[in-house]
Protein backbone atom coordinates (compact mmCIF):
# COMPACT_ATOMS: atom_id res chain seq x y z
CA UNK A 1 0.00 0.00 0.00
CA UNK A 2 3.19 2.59 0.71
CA UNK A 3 6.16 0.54 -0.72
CA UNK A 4 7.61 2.58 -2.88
CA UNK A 5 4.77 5.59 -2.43
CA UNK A 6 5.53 9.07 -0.73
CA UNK A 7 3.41 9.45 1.98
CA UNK A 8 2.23 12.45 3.97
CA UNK A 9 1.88 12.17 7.97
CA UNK A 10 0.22 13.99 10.14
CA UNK A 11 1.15 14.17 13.77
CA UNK A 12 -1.00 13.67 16.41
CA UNK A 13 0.52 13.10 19.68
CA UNK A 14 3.61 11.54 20.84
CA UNK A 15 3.52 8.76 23.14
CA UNK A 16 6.10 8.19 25.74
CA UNK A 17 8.84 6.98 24.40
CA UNK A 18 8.68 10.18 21.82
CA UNK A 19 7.60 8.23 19.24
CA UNK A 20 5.19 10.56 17.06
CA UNK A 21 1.41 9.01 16.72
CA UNK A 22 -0.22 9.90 13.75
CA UNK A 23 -2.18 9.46 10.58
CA UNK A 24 -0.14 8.57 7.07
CA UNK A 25 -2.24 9.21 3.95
CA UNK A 26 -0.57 8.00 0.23
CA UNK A 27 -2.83 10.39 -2.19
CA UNK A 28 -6.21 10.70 -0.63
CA UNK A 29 -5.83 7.60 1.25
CA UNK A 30 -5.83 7.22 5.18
CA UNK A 31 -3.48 4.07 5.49
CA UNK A 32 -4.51 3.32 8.96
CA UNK A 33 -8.08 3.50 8.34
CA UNK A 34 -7.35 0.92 6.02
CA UNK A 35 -5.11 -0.92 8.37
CA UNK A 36 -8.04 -1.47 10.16
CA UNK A 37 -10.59 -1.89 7.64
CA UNK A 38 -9.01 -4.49 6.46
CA UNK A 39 -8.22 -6.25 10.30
CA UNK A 40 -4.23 -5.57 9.82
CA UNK A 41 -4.64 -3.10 12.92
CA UNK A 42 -5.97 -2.60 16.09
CA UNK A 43 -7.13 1.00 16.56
CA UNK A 44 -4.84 1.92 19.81
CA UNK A 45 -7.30 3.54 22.18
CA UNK A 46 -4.68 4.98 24.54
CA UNK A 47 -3.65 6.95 21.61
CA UNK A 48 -6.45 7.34 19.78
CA UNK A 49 -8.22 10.56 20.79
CA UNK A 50 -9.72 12.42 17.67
CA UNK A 51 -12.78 12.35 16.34
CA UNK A 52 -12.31 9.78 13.46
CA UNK A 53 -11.24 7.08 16.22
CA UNK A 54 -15.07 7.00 16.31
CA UNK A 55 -15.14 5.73 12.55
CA UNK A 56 -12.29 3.37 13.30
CA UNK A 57 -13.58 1.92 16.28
CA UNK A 58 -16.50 0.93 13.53
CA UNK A 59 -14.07 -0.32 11.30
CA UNK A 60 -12.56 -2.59 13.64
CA UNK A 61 -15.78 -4.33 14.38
CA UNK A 62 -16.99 -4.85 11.39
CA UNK A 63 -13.09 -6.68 10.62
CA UNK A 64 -13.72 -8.42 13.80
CA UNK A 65 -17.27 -10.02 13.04
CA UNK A 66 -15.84 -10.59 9.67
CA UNK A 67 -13.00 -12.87 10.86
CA UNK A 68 -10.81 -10.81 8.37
CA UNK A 69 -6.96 -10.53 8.44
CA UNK A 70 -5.77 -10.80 11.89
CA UNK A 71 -9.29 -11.19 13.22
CA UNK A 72 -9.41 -14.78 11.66
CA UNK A 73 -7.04 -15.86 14.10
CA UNK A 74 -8.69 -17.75 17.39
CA UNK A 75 -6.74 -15.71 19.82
CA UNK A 76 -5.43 -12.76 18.36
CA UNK A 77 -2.47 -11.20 20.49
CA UNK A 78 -2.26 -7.45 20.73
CA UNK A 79 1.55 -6.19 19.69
CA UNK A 80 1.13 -4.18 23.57
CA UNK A 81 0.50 -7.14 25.16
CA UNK A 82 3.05 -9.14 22.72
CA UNK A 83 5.64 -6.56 23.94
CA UNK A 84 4.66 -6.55 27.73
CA UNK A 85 5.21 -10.54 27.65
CA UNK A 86 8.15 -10.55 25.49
CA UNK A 87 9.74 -8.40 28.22
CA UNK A 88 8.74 -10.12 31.00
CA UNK A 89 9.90 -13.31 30.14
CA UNK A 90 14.02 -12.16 29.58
């Protein structure tokens, strides 16, 4: 979807490790909308603050009843919980 595409972010917030949080766009295109549409993302609600979280939140459901992309999965793990276990256990 962005290989080889330039790509336009807009920053939202920055999270604490300074990491910026934001929204990429190729063209007209909200990537993580589609992310999400598409069950490749969860829609980070820590993070997630403006108003088109709303629409995303939506999106996420609908992937979720769908059993599409990562929602086909029985037990799909969360990369913050992924991370939090991944630490724990060195």
């Amino acid at each position: 979807m962005v290989f080889g595409k330039q790509v336009r972010g807009v920053k939202h917030d920055v999270d604490r490790y300074g990491r910026i949080v934001g929204i990429v766009y190729v063209g007209d295109i909200c990537v993580n909308e589609e992310l999400v549409r598409n069950g490749f993302a969860w829609v980070y609600r820590r993070y997630c603050n403006i108003q088109v979280c709303e629409d995303w939140l939506a999106l996420e459901s609908q992937a979720r009843a769908g059993n599409v992309g990562l929602w086909s999965h029985r037990n799909p793990v969360p990369p913050w919980q992924f991370k939090r276990h991944k630490r724990s256990v060195k």
